[in-house]
PDB file of N, CA and C in Angstrom:
ATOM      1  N   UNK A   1       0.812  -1.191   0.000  1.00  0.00           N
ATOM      2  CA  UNK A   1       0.000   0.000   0.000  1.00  0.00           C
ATOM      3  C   UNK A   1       0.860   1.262   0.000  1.00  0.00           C
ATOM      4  N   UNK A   2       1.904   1.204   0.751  1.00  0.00           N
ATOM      5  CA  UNK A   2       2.932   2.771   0.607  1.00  0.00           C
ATOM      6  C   UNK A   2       3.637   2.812  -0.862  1.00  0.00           C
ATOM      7  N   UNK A   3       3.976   2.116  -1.911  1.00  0.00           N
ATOM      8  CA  UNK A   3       4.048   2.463  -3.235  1.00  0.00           C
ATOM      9  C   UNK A   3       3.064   2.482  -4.122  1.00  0.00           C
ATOM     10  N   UNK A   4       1.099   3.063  -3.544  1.00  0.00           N
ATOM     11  CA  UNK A   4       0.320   2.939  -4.261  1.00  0.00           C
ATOM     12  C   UNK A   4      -0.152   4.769  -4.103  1.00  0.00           C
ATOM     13  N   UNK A   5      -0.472   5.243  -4.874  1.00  0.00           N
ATOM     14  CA  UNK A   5      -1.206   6.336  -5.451  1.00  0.00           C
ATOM     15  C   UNK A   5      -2.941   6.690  -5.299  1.00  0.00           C
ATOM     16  N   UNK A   6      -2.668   5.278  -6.162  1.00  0.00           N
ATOM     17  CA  UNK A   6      -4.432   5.803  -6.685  1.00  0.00           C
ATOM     18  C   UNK A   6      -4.827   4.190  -6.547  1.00  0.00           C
ATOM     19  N   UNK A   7      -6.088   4.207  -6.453  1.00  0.00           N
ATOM     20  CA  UNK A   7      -6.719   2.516  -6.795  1.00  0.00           C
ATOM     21  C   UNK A   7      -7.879   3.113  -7.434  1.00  0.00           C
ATOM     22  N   UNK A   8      -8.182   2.597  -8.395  1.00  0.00           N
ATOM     23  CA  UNK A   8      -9.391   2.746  -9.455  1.00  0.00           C
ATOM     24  C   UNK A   8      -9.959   1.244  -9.281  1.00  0.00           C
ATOM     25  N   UNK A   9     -11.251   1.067  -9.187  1.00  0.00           N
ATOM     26  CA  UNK A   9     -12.402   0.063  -9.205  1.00  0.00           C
ATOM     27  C   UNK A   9     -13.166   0.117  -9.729  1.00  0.00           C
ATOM     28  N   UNK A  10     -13.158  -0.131 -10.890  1.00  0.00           N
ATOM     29  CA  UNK A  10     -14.417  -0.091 -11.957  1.00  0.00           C
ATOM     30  C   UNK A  10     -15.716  -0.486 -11.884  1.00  0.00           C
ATOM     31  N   UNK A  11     -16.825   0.099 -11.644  1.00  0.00           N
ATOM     32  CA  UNK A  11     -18.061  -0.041 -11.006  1.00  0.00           C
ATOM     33  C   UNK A  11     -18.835  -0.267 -12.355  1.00  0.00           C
ATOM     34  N   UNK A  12     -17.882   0.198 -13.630  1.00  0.00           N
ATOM     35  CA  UNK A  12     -19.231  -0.198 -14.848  1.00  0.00           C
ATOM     36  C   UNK A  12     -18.335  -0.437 -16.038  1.00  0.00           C
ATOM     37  N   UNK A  13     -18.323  -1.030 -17.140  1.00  0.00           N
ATOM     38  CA  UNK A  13     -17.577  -1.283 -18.371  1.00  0.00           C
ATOM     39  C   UNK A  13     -17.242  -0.029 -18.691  1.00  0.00           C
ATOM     40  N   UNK A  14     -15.964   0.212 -18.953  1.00  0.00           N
ATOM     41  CA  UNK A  14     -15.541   1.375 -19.631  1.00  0.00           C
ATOM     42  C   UNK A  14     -16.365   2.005 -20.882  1.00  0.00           C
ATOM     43  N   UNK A  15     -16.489   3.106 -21.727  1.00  0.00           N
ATOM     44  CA  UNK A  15     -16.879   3.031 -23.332  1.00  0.00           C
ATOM     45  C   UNK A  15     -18.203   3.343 -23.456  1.00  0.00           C
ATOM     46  N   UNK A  16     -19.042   2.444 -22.288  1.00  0.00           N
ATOM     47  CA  UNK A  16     -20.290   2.930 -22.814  1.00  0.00           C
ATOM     48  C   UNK A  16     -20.725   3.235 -22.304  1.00  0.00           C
ATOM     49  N   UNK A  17     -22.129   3.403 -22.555  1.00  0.00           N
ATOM     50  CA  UNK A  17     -23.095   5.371 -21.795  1.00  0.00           C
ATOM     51  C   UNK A  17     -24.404   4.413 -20.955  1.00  0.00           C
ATOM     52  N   UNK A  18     -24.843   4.864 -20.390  1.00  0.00           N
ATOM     53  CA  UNK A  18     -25.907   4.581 -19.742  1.00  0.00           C
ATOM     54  C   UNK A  18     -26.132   2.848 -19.452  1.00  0.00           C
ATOM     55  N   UNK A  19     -25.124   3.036 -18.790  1.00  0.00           N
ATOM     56  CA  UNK A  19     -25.196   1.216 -17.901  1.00  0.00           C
ATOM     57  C   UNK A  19     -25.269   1.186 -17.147  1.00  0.00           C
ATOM     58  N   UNK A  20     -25.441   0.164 -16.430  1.00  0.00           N
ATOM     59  CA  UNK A  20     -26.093  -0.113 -14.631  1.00  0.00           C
ATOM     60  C   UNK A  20     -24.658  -0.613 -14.155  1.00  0.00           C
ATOM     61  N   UNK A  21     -24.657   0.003 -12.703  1.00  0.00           N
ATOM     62  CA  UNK A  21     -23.567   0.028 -11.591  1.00  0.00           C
ATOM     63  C   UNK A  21     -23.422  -1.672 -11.642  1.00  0.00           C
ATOM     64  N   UNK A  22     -21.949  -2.142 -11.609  1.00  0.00           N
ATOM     65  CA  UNK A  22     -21.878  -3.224 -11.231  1.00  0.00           C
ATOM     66  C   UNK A  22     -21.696  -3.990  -9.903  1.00  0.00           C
ATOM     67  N   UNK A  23     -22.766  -4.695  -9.551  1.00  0.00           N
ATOM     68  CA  UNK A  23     -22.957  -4.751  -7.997  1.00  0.00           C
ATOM     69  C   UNK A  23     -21.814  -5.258  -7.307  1.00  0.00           C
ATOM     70  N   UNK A  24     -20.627  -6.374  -8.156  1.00  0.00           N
ATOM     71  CA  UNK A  24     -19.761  -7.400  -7.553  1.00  0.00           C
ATOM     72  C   UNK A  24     -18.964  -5.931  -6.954  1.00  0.00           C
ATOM     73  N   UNK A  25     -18.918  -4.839  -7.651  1.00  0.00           N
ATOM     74  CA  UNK A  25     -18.043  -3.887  -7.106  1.00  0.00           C
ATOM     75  C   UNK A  25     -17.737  -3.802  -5.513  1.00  0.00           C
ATOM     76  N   UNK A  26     -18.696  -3.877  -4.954  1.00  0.00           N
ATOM     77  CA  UNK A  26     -18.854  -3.363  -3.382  1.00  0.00           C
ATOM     78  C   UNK A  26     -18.218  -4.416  -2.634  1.00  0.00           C
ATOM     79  N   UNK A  27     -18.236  -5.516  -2.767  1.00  0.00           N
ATOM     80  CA  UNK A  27     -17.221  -6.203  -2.123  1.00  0.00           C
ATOM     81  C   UNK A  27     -15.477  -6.020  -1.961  1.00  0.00           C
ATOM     82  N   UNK A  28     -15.200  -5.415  -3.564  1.00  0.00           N
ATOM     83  CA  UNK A  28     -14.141  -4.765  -4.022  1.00  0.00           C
ATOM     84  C   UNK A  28     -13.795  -3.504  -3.036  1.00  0.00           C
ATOM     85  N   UNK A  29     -14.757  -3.280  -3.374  1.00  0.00           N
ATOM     86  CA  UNK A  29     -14.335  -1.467  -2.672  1.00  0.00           C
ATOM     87  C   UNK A  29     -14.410  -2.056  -1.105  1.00  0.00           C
ATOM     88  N   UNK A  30     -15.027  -2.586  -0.018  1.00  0.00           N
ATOM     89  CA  UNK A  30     -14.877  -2.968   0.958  1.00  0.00           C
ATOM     90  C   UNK A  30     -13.108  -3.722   1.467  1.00  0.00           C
ATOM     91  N   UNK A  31     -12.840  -4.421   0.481  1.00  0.00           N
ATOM     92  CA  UNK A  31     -11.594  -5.389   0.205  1.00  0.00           C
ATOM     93  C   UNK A  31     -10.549  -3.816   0.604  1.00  0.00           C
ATOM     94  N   UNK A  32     -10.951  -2.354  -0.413  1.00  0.00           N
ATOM     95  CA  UNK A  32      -9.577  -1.723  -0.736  1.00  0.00           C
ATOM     96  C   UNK A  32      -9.677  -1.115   0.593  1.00  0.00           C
ATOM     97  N   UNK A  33     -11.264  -0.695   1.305  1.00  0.00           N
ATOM     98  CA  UNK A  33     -10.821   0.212   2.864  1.00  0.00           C
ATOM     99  C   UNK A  33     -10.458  -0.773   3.632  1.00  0.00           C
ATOM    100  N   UNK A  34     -10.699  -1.936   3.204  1.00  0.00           N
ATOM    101  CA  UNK A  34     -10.152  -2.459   4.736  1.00  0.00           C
ATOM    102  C   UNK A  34      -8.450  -2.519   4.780  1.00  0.00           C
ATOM    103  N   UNK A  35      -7.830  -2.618   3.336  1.00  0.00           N
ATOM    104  CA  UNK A  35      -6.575  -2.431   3.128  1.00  0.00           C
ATOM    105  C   UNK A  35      -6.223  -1.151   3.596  1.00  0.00           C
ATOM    106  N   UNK A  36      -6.825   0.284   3.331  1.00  0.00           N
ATOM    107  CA  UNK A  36      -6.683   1.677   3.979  1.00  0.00           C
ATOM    108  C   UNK A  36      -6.258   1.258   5.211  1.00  0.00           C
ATOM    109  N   UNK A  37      -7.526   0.638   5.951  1.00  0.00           N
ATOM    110  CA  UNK A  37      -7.301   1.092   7.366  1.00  0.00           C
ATOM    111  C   UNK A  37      -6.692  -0.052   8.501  1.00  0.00           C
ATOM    112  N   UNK A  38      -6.131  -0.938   7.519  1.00  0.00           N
ATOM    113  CA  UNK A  38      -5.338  -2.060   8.460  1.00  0.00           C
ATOM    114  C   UNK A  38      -4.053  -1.351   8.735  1.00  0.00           C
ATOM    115  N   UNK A  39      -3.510  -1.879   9.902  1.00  0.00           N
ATOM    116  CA  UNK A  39      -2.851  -1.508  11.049  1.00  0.00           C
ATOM    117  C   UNK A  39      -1.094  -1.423   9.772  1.00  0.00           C
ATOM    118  N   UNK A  40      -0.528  -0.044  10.162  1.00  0.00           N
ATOM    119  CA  UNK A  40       0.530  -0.044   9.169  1.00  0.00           C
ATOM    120  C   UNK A  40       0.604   0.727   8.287  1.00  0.00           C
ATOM    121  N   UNK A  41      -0.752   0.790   7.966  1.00  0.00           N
ATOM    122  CA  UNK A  41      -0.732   1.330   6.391  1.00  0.00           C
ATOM    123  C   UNK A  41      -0.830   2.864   6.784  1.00  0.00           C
ATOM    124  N   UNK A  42      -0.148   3.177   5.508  1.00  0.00           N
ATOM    125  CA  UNK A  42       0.256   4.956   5.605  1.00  0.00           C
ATOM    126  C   UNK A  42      -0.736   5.445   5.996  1.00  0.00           C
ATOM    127  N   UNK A  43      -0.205   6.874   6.729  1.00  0.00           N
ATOM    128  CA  UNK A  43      -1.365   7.692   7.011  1.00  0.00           C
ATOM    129  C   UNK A  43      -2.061   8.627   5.914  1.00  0.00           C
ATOM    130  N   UNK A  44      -2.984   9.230   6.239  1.00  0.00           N
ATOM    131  CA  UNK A  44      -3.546   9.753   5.219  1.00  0.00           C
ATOM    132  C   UNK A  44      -4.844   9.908   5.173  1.00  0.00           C
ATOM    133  N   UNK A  45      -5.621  10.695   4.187  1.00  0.00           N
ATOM    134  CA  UNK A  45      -6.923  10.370   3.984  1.00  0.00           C
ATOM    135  C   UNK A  45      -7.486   9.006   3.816  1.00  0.00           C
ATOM    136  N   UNK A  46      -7.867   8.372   4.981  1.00  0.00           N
ATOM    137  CA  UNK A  46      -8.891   6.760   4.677  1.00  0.00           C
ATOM    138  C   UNK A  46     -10.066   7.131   4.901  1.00  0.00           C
ATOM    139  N   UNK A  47     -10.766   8.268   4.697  1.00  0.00           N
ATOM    140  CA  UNK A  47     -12.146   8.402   5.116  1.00  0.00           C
ATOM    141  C   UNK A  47     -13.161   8.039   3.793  1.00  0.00           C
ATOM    142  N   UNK A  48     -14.369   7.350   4.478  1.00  0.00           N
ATOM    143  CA  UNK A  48     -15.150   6.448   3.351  1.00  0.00           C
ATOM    144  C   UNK A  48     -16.047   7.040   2.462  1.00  0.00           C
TER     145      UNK A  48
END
């Protein structure tokens, strides 16, 4: 996590217009705060 920047999680297919949120996302995004806020990891903005 201290040589990371940015994390992008793609919530919908790139390209196209008017598509529905992809639900598997939220497990994802749960997976990356819990990486934020485990014990170690840089300080910083982890707010959700």
């Amino acid at each position: 996590m201290s040589q990371l920047d940015l994390i992008c999680v793609m919530a919908v297919e790139p390209g196209f217009a008017e598509q529905k949120f992809i639900d598997a996302t939220l497990p994802k995004l749960d997976q990356v705060a819990d990486l934020i806020r485990a014990p170690g990891a840089p300080a910083g903005d982890a707010s959700p």
